[in-house]
PDB file of N, CA and C in Angstrom:
ATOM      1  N   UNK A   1     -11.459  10.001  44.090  1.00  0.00           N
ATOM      2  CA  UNK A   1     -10.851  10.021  42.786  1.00  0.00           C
ATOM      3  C   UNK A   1     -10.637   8.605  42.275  1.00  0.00           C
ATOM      4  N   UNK A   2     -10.858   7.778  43.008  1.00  0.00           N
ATOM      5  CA  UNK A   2     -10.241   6.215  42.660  1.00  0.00           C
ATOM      6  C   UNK A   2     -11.396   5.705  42.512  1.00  0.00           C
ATOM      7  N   UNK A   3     -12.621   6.112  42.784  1.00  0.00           N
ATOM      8  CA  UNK A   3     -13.972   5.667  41.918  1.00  0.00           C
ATOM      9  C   UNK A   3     -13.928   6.319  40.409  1.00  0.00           C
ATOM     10  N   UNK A   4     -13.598   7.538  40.113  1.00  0.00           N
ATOM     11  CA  UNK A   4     -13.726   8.244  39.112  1.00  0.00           C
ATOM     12  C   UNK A   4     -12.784   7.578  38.040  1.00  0.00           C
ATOM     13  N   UNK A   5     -11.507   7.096  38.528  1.00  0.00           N
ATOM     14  CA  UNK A   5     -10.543   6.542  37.349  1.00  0.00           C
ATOM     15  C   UNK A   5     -11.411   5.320  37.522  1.00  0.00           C
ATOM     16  N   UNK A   6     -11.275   4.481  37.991  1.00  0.00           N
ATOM     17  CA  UNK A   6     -12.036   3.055  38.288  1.00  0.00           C
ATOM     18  C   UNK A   6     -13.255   3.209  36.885  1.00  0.00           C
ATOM     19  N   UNK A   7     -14.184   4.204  37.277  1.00  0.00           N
ATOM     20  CA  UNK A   7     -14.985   4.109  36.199  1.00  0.00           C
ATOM     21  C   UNK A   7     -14.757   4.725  34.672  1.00  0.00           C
ATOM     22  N   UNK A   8     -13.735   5.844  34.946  1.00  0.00           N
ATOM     23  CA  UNK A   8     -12.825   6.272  33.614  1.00  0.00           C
ATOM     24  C   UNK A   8     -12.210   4.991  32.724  1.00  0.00           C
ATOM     25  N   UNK A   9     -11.621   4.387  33.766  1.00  0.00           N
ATOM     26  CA  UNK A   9     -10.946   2.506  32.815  1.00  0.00           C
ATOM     27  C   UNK A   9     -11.785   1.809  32.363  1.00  0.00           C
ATOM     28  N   UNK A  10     -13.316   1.676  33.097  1.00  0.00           N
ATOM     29  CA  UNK A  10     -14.019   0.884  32.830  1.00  0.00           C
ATOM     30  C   UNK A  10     -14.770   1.684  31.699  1.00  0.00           C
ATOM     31  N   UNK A  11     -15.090   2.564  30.760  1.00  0.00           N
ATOM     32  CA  UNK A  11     -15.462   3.225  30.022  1.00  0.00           C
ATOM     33  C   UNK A  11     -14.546   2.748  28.830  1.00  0.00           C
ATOM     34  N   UNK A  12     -13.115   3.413  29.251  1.00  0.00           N
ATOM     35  CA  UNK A  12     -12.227   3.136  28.118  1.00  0.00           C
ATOM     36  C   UNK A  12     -12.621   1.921  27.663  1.00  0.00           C
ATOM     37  N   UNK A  13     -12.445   0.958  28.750  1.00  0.00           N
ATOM     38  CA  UNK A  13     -12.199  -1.171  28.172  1.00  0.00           C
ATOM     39  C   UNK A  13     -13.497  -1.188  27.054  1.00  0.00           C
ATOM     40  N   UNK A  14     -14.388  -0.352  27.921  1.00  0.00           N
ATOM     41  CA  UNK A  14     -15.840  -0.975  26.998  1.00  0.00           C
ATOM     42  C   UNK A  14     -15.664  -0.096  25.965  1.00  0.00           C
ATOM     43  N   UNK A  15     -15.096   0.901  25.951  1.00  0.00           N
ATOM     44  CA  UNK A  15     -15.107   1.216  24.440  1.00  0.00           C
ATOM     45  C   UNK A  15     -14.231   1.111  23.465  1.00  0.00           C
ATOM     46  N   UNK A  16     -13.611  -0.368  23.794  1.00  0.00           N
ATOM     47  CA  UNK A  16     -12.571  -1.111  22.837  1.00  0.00           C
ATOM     48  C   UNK A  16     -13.457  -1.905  22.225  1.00  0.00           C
ATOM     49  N   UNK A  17     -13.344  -2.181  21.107  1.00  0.00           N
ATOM     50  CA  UNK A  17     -14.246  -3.353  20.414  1.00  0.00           C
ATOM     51  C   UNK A  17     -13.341  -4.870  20.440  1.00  0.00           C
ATOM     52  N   UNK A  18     -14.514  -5.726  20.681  1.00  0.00           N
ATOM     53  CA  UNK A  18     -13.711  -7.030  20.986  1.00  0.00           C
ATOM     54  C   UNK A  18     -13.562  -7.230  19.611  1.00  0.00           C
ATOM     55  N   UNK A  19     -12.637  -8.361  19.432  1.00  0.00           N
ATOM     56  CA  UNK A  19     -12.114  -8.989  17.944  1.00  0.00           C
ATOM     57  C   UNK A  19     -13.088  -9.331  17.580  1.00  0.00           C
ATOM     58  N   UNK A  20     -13.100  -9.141  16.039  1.00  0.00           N
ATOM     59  CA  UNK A  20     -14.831  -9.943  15.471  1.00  0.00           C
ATOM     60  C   UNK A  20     -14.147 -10.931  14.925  1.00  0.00           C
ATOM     61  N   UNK A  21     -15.179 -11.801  14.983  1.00  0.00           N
ATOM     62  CA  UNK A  21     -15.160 -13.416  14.572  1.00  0.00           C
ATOM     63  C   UNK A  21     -15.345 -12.902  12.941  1.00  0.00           C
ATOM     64  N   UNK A  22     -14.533 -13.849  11.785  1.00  0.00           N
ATOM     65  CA  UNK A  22     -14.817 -13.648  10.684  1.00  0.00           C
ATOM     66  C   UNK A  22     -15.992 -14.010  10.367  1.00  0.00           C
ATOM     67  N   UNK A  23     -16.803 -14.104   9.781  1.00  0.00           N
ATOM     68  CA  UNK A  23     -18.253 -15.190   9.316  1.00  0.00           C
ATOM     69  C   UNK A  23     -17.828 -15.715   7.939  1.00  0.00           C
ATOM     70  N   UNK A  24     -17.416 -16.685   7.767  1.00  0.00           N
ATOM     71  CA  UNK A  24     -17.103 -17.355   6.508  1.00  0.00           C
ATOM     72  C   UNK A  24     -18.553 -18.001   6.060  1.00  0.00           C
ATOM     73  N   UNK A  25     -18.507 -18.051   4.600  1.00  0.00           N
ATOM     74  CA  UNK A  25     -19.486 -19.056   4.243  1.00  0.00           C
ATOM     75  C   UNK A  25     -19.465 -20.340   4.629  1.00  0.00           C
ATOM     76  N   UNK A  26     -21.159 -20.589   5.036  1.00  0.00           N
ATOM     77  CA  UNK A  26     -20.824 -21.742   4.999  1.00  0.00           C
ATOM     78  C   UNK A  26     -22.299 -22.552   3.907  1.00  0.00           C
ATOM     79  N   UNK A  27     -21.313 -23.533   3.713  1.00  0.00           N
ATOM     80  CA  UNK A  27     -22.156 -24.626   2.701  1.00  0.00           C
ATOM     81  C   UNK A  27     -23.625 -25.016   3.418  1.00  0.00           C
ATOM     82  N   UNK A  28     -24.778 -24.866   2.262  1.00  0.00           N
ATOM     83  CA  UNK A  28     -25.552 -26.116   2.861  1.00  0.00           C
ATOM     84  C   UNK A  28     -24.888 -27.560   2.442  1.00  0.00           C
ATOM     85  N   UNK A  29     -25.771 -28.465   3.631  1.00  0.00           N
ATOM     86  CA  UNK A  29     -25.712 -29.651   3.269  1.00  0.00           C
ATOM     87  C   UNK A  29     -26.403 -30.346   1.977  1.00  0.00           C
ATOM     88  N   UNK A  30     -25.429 -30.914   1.312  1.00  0.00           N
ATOM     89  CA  UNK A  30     -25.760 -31.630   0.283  1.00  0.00           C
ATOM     90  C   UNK A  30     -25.541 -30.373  -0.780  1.00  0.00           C
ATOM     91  N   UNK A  31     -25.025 -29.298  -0.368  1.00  0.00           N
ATOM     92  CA  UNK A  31     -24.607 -28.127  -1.429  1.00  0.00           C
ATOM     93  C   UNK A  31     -23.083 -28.328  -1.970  1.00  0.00           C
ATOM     94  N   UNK A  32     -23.142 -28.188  -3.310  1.00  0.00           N
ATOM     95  CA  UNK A  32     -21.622 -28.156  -3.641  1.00  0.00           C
ATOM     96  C   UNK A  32     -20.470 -27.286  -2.311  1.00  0.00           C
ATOM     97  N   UNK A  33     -19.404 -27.770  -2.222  1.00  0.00           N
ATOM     98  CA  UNK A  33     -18.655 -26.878  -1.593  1.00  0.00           C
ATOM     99  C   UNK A  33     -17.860 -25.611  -2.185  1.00  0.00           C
ATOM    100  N   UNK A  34     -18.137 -25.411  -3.265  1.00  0.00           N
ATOM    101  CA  UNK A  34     -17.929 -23.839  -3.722  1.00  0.00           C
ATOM    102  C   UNK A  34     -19.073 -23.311  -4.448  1.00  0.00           C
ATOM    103  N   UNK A  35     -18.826 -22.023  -4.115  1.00  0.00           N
ATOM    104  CA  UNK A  35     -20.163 -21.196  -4.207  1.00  0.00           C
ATOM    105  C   UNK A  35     -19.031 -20.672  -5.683  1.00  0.00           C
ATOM    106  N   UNK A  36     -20.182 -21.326  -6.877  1.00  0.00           N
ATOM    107  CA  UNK A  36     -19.620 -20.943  -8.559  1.00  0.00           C
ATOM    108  C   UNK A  36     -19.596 -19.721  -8.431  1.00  0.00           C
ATOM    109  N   UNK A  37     -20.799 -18.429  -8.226  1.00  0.00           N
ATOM    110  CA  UNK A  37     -20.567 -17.202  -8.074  1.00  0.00           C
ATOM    111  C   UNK A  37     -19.499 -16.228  -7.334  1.00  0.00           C
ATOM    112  N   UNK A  38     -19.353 -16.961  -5.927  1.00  0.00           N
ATOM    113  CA  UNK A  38     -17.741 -15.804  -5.663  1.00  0.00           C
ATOM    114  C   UNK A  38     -16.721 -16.448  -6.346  1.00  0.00           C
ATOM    115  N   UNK A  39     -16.531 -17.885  -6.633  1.00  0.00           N
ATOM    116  CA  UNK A  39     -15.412 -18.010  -7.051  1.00  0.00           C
ATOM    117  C   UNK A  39     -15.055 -17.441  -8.386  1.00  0.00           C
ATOM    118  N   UNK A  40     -16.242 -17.008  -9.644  1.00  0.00           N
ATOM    119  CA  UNK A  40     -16.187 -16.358 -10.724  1.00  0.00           C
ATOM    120  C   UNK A  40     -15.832 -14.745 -10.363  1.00  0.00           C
ATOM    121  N   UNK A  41     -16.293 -13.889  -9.339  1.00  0.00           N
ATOM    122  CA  UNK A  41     -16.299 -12.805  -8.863  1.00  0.00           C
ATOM    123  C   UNK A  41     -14.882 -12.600  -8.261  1.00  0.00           C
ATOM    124  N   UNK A  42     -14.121 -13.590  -8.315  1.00  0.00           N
ATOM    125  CA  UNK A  42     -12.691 -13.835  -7.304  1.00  0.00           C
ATOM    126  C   UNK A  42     -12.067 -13.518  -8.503  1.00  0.00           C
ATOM    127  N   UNK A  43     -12.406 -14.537  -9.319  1.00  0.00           N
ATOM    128  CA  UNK A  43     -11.685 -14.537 -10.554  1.00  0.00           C
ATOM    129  C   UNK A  43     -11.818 -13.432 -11.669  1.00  0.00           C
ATOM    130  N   UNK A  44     -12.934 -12.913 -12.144  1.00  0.00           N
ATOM    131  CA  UNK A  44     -12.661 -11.587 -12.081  1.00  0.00           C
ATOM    132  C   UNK A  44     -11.999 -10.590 -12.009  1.00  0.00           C
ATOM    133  N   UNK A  45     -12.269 -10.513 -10.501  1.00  0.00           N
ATOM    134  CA  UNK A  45     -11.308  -9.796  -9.252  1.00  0.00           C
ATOM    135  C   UNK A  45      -9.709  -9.659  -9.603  1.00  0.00           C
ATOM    136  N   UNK A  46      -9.373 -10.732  -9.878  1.00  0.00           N
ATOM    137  CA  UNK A  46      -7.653 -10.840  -9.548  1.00  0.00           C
ATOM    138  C   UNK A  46      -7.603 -10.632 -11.428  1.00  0.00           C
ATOM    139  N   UNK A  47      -8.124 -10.887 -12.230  1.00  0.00           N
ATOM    140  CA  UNK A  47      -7.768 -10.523 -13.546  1.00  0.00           C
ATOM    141  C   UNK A  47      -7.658  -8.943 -13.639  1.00  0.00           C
ATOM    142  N   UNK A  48      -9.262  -8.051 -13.095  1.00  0.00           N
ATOM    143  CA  UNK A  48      -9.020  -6.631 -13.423  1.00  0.00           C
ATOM    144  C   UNK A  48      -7.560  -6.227 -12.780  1.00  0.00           C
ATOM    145  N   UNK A  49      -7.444  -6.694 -11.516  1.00  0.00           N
ATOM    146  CA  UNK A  49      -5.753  -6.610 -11.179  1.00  0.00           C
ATOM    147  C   UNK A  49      -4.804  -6.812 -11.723  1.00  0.00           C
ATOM    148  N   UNK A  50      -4.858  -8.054 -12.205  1.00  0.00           N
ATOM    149  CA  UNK A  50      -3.490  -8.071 -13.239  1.00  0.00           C
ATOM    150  C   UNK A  50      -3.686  -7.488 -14.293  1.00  0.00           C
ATOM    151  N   UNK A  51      -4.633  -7.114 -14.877  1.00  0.00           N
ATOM    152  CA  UNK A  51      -4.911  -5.874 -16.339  1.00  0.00           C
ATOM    153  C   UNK A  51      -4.430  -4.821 -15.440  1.00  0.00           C
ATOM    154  N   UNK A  52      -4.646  -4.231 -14.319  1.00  0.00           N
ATOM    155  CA  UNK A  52      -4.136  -3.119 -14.096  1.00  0.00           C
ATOM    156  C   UNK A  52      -2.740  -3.009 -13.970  1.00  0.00           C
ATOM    157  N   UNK A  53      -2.112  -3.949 -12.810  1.00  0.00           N
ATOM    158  CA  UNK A  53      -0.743  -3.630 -13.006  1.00  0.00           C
ATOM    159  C   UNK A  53       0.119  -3.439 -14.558  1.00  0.00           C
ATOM    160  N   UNK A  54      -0.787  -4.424 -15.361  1.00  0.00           N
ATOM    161  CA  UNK A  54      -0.009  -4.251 -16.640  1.00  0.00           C
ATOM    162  C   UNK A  54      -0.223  -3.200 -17.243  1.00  0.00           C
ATOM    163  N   UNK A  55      -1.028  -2.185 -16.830  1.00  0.00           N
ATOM    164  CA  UNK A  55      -1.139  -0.884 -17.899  1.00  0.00           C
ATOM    165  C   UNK A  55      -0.585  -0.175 -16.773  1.00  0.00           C
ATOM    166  N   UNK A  56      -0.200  -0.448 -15.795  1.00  0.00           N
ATOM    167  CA  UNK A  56       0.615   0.773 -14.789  1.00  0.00           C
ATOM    168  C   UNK A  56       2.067   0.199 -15.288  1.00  0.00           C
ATOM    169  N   UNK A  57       2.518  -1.101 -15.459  1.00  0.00           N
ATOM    170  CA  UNK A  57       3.541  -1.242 -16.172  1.00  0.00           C
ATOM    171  C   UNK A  57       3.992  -1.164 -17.380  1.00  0.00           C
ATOM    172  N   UNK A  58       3.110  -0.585 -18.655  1.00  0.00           N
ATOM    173  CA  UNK A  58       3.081  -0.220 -20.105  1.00  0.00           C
ATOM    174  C   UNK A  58       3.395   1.593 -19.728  1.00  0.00           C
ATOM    175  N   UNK A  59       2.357   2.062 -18.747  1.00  0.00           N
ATOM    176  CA  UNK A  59       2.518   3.597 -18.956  1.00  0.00           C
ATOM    177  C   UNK A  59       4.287   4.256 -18.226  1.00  0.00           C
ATOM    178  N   UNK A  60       4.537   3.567 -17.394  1.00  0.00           N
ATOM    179  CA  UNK A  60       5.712   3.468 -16.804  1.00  0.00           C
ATOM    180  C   UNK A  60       7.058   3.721 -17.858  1.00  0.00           C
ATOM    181  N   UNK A  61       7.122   1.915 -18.540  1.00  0.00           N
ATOM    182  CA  UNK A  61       8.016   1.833 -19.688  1.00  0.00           C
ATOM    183  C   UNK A  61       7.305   3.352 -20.649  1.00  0.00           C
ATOM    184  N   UNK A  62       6.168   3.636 -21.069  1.00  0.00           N
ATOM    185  CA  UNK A  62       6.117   4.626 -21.964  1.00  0.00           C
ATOM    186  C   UNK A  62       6.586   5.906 -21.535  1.00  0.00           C
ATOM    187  N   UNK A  63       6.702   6.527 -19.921  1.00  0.00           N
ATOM    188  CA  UNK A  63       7.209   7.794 -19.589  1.00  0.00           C
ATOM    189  C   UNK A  63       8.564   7.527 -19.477  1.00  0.00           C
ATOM    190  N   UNK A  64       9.306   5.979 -19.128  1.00  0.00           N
ATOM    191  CA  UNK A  64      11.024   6.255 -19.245  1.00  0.00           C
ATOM    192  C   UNK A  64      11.312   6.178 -20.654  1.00  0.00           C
ATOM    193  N   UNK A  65      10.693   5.699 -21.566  1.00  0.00           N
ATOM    194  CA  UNK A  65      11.045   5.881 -22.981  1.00  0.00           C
ATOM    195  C   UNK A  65      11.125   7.215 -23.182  1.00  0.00           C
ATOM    196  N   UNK A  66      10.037   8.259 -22.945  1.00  0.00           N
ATOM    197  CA  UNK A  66       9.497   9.479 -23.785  1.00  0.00           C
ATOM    198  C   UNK A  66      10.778  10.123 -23.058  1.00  0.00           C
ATOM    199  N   UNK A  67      11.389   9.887 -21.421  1.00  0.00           N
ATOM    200  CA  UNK A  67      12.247  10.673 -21.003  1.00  0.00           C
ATOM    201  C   UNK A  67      13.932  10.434 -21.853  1.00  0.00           C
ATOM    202  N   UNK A  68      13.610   8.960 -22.244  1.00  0.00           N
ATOM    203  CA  UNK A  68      14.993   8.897 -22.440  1.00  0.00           C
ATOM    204  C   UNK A  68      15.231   9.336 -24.250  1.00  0.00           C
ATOM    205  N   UNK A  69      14.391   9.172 -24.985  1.00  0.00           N
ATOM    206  CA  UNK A  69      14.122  10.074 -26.382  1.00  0.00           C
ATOM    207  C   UNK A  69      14.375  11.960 -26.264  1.00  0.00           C
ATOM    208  N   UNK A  70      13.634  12.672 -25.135  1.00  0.00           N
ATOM    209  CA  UNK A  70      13.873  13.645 -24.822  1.00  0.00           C
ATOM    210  C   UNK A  70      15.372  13.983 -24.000  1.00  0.00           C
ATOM    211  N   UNK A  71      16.011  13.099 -23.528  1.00  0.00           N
ATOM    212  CA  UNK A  71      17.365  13.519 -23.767  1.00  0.00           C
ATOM    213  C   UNK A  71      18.092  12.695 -24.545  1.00  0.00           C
ATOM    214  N   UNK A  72      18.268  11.828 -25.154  1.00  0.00           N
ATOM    215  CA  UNK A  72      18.828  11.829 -26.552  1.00  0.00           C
ATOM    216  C   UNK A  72      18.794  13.199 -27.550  1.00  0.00           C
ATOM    217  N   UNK A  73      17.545  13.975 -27.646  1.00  0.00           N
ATOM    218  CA  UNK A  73      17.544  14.496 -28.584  1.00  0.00           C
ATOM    219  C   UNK A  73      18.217  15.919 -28.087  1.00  0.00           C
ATOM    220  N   UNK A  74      18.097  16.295 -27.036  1.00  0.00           N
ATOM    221  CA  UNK A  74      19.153  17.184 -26.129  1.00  0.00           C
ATOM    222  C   UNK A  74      20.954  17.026 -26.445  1.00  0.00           C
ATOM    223  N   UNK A  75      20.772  15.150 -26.217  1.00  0.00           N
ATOM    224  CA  UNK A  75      22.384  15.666 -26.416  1.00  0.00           C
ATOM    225  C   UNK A  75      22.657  15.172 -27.458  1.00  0.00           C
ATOM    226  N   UNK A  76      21.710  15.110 -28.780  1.00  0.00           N
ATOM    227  CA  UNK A  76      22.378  15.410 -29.957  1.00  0.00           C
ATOM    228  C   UNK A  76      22.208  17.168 -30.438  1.00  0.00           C
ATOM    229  N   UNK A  77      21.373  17.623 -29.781  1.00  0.00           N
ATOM    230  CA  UNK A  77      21.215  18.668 -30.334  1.00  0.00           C
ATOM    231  C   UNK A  77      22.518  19.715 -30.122  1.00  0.00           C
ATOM    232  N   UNK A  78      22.815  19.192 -28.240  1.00  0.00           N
ATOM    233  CA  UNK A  78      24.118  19.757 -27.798  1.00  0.00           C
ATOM    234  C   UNK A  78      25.623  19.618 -28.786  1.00  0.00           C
ATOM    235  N   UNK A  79      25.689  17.980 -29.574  1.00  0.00           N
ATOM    236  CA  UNK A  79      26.261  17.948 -30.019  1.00  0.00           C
ATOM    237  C   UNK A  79      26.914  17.952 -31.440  1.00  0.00           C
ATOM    238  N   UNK A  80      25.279  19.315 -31.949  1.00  0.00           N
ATOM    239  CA  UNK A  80      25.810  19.528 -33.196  1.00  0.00           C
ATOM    240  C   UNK A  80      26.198  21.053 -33.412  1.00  0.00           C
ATOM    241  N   UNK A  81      27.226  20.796 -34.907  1.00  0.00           N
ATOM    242  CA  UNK A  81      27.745  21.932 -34.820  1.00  0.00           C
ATOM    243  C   UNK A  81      27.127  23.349 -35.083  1.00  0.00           C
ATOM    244  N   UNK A  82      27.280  24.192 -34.478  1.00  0.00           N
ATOM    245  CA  UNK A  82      26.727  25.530 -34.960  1.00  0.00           C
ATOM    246  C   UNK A  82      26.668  26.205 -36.336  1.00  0.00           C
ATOM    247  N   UNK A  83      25.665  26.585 -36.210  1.00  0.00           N
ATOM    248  CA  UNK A  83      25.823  26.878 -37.707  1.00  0.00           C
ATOM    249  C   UNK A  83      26.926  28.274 -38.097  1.00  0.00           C
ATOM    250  N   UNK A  84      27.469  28.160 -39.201  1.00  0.00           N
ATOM    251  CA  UNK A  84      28.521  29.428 -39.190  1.00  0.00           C
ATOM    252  C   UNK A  84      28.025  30.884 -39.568  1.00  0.00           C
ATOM    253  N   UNK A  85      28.233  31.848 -38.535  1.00  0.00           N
ATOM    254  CA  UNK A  85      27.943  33.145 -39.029  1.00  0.00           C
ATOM    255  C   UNK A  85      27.971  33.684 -40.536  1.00  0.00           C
ATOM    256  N   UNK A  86      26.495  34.314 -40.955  1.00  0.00           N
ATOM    257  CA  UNK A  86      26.471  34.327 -41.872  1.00  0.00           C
ATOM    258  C   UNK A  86      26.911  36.302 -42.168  1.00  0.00           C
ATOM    259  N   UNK A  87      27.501  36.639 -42.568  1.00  0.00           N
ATOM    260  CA  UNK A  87      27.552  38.269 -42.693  1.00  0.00           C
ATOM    261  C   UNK A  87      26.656  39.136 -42.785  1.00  0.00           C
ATOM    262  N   UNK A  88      25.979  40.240 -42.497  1.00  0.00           N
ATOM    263  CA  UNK A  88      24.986  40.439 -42.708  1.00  0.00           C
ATOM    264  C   UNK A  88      25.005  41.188 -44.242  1.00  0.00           C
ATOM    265  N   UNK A  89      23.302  40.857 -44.945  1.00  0.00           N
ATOM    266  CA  UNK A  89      23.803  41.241 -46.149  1.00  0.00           C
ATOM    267  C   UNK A  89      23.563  42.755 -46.392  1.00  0.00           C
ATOM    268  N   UNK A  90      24.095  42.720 -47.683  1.00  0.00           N
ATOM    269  CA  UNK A  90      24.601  44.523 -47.764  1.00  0.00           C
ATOM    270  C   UNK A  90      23.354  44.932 -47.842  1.00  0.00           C
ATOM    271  N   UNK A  91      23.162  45.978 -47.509  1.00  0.00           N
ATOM    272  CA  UNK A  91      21.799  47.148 -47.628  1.00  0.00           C
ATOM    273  C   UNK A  91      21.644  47.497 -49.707  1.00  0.00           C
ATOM    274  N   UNK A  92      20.528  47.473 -49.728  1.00  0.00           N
ATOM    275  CA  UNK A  92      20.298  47.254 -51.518  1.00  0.00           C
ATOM    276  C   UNK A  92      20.408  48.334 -52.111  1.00  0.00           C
ATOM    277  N   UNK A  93      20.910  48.631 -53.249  1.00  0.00           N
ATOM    278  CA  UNK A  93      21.203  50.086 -53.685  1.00  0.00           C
ATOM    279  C   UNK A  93      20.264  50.614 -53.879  1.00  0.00           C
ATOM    280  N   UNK A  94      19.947  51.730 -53.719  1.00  0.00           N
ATOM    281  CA  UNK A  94      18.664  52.559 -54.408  1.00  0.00           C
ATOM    282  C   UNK A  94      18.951  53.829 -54.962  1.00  0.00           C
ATOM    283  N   UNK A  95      18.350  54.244 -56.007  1.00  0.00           N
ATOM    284  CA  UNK A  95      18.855  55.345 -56.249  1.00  0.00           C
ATOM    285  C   UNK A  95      18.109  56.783 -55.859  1.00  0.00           C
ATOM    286  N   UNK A  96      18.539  57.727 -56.119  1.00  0.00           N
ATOM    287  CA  UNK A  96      17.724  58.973 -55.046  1.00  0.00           C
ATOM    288  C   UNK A  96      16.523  59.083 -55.947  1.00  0.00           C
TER     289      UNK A  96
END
């Protein structure tokens, strides 16, 4: 049994993946040190982001507005007066 775990552990280990090395760019020589294209693609990048948070922060303010208009209009509605019973009107004469 102590061959069988022995090779059970040794299965597991190998089927851990070792850490991967990042691969960063790298420059040629005598190449500018920024690559104009990701850094435009970066930039980009972080704008469609900040356009987004700002329309997740416009629709936000627009649903606590619409909530807080919809009870305003609740508790004015609560707080108006009823209208006063009106009698019902008489039945119309007719003749036979």
């Amino acid at each position: 049994m102590t061959i069988a775990g022995a090779l059970l552990s040794f299965a597991l280990l190998a089927a851990i993946p070792v850490a991967a090395q990042a691969q960063t760019w790298q420059p040629q020589p005598g190449a500018p040190a920024v690559d104009a294209h990701r850094y435009q693609a970066d930039q980009h990048r972080f704008e469609m982001d900040r356009l987004r948070a700002q329309a997740d922060e416009r629709e936000t303010l627009a649903r606590r507005l619409q909530l807080e208009r919809r009870i305003q209009r609740q508790q004015l509605e609560a707080a108006r007066r009823p209208e006063p019973v009106q009698p019902p009107a008489l039945p119309a004469l007719r003749s036979p």
